[in-house]
Protein backbone atom coordinates (compact mmCIF):
# COMPACT_ATOMS: atom_id res chain seq x y z
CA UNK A 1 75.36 116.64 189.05
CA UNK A 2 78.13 115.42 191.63
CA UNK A 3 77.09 111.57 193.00
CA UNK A 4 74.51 111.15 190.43
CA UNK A 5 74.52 108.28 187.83
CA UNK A 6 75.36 109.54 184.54
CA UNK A 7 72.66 107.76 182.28
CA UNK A 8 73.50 109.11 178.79
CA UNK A 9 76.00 111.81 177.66
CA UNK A 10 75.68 113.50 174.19
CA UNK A 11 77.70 116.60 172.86
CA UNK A 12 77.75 118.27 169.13
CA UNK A 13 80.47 121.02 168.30
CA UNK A 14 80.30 123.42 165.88
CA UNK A 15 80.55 123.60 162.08
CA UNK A 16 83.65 124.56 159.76
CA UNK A 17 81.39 127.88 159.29
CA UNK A 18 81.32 128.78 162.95
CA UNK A 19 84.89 128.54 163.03
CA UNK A 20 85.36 130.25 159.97
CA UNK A 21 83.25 133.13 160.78
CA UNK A 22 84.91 133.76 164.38
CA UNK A 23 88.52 133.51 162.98
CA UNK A 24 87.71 136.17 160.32
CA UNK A 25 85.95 138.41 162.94
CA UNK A 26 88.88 137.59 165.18
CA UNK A 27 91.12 138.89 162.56
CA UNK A 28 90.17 142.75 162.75
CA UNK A 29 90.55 143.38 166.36
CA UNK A 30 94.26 141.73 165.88
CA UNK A 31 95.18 143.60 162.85
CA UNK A 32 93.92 147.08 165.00
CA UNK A 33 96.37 145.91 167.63
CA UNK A 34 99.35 145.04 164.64
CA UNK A 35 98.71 148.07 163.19
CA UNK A 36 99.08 149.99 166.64
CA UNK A 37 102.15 148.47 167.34
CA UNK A 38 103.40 149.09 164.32
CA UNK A 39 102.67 152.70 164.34
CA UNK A 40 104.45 153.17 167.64
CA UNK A 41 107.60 150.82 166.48
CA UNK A 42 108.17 153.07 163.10
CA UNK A 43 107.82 156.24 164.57
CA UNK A 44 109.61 155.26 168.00
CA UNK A 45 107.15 156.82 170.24
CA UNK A 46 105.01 154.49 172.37
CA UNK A 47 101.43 154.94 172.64
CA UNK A 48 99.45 155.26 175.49
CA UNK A 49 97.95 152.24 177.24
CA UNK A 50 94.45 153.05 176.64
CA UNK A 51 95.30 152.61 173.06
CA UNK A 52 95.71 148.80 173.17
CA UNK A 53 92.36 148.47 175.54
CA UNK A 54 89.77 148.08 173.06
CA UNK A 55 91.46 146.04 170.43
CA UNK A 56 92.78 143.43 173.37
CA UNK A 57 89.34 143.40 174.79
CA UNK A 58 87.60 142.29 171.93
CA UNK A 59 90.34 139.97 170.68
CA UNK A 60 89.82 137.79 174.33
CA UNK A 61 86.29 138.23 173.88
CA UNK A 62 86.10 136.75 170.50
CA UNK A 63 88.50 134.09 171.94
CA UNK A 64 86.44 133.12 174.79
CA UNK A 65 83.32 132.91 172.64
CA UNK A 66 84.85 130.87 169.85
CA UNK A 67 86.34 128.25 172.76
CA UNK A 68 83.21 128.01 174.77
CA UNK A 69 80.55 128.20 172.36
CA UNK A 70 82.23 125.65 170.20
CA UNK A 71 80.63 122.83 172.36
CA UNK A 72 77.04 122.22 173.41
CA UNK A 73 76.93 118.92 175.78
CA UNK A 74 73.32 117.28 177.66
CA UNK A 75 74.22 114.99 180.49
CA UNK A 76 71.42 112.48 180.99
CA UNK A 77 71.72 111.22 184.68
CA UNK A 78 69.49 109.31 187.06
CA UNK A 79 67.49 112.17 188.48
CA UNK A 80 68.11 115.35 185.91
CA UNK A 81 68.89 116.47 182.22
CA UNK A 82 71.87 118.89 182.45
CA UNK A 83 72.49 121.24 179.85
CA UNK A 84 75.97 122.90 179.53
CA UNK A 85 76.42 125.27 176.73
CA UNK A 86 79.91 127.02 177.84
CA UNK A 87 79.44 128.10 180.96
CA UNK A 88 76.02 128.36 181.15
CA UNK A 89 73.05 126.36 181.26
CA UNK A 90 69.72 124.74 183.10
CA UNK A 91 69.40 121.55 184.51
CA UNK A 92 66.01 120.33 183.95
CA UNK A 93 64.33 117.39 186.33
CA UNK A 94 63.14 114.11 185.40
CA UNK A 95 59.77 114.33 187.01
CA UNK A 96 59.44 118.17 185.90
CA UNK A 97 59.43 116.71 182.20
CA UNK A 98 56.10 116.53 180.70
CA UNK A 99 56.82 115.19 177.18
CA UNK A 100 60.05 114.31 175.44
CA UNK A 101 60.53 113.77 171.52
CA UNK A 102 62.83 113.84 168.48
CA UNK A 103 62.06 117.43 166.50
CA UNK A 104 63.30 119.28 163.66
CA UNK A 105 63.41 122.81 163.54
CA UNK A 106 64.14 125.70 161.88
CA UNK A 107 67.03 128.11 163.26
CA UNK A 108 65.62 131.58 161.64
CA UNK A 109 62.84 131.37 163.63
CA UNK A 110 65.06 131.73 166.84
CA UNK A 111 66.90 134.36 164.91
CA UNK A 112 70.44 132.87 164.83
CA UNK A 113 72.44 130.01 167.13
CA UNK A 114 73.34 130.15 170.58
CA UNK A 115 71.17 130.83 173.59
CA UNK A 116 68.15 131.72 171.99
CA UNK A 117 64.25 132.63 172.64
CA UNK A 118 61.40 131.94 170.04
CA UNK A 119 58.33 134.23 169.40
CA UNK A 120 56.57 131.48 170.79
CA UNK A 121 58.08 131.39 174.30
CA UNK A 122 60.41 128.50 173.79
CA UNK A 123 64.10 128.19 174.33
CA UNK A 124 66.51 126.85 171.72
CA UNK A 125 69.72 125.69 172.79
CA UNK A 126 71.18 125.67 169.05
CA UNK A 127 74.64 125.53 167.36
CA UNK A 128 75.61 126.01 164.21
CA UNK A 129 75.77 123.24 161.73
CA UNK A 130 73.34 121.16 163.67
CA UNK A 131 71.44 120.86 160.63
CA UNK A 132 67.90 121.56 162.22
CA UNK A 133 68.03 118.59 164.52
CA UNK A 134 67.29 118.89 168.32
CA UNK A 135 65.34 117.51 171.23
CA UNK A 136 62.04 118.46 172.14
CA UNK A 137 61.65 119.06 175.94
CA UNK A 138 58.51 120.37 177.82
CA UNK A 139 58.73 120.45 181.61
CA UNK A 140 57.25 122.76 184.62
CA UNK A 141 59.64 125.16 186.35
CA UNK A 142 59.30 126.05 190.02
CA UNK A 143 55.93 128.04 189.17
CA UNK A 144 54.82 125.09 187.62
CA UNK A 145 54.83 127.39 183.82
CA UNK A 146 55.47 125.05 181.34
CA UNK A 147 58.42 125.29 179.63
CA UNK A 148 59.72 124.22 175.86
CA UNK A 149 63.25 123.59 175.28
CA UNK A 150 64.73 122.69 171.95
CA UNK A 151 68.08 121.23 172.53
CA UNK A 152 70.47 120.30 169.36
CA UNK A 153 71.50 117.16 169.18
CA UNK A 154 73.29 114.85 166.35
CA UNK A 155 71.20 111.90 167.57
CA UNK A 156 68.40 113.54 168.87
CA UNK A 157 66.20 110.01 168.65
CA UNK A 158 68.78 108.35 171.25
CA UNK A 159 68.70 111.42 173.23
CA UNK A 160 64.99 111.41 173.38
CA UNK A 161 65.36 107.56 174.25
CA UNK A 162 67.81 108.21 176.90
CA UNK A 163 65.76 110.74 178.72
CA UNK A 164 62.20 108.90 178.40
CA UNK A 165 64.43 105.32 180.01
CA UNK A 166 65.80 107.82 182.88
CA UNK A 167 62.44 108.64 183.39
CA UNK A 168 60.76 105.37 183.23
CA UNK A 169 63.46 103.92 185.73
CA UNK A 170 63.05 107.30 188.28
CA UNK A 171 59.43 107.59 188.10
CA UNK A 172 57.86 103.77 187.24
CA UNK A 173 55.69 104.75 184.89
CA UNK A 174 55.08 104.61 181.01
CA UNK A 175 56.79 108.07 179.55
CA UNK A 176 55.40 109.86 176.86
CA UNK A 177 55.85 108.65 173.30
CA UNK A 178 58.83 109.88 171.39
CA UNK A 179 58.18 111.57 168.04
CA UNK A 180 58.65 108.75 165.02
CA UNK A 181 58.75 105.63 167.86
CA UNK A 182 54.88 105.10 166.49
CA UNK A 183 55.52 104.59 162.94
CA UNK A 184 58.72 102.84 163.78
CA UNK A 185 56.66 100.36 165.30
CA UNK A 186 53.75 100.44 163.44
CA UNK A 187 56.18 99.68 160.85
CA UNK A 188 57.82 96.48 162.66
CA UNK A 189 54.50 95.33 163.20
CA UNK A 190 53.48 95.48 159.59
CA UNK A 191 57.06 93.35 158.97
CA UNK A 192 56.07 91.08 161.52
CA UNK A 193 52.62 90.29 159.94
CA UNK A 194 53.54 89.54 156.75
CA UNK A 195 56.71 87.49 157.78
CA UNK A 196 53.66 85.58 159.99
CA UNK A 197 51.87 85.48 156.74
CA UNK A 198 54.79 83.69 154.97
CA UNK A 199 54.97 81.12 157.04
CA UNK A 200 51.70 80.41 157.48
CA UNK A 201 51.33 80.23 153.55
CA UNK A 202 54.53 77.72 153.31
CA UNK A 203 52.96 75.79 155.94
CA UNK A 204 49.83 75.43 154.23
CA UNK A 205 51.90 74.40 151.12
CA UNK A 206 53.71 71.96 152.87
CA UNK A 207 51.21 70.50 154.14
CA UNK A 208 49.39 70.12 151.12
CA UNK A 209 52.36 68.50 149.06
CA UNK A 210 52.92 66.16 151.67
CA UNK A 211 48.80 65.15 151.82
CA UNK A 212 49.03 64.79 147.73
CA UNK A 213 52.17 62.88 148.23
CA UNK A 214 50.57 60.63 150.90
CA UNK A 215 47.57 60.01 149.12
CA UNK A 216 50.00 59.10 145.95
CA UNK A 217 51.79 56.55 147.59
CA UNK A 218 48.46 55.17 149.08
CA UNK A 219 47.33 54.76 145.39
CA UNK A 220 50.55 52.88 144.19
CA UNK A 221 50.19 50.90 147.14
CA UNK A 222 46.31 49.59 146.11
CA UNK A 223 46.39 45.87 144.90
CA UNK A 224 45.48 45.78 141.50
């Protein structure tokens, strides 16, 4: 991603459960290690070192996971889609992307948050309390095996947007339609004829009063 033109950045972190759950989990493997060090304070003999191992382990573990999986982050730049989701993650390239689009989705069929795999073959790059919403990304790999990526998002329409204008600039051509953009328009459209539709009706009202009062004053103005 060094030198290249950042086009859009977008980032959701976790919900209040996420952090909820992890501090609770957290809170065994630190009450093991309290309750080690107290045993060795009251009776005044020290434990071994291997004793502390397994509770310290976990407790940096949980640590790490809480503080990197807190963040999931897609950089939108000039010639890729980056994802980052701790320390890990794809970069995907604009001309490898088939079709981009605003989705919805539903987490239990990716069997929790995180890194995940469908029974379907796609990849979900999920966190918890996105509330279902996510980018919809099918590209080629290096095989040229299509690939579906769900990415969360908590704008996944200007995500979509983003990626389908860095495309458009890179490639010159019309990218594929986002999910919803149709009826949005279809919508504006249906606006735009019936404001037409006004008009033209208070035209042809206008015009009318001012042929009746026209053809008034030419009657007053008769000789008698």
């Amino acid at each position: 991603m060094s030198g290249e033109p950042v086009v859009y950045r977008d980032k959701i972190k976790v919900g209040l459960g996420f952090h909820l759950l992890l501090f609770l989990a957290l809170l065994i493997p630190l009450a093991a290690l309290g309750s080690l060090l107290w045993a060795s304070a009251s009776t005044g003999q020290p434990l071994p070192l291997t004793a502390y191992i397994a509770p310290l382990a976990i407790s940096v573990l949980m640590s790490l996971i809480w503080i990197l999986f807190s963040v999931l982050r897609v950089t939108v730049t000039a010639r890729s889609v980056y994802i980052q989701y701790g320390l890990f993650g794809p970069h995907i390239p604009l001309d490898r992307i088939t079709r981009c689009e605003a989705a919805t989705y539903d987490w239990k069929r990716y069997g929790g948050w995180g890194i995940r795999r469908g029974a379907d073959g796609s990849k979900a790059y999920n966190i918890m309390g996105d509330a279902g919403r996510a980018v919809r990304i099918v590209w080629r790999d290096d095989r040229g095996k299509e690939q579906v990526y769900l990415i969360a998002s908590p704008n996944p329409e200007a995500l979509a947007a983003a990626i389908q204008r860095a495309r458009l600039s890179r490639s010159g051509t019309l990218p594929a339609p986002i999910e919803g953009a149709q009826a949005h328009t279809d919508d504006a459209d249906a606006l735009a004829r019936e404001a037409e539709a006004e008009l033209e009706a208070e035209l042809a009202e206008l015009a009318e009063d001012t042929a009746r009062q026209s053809g008034t004053r030419r009657v007053k103005g008769r000789p008698g």
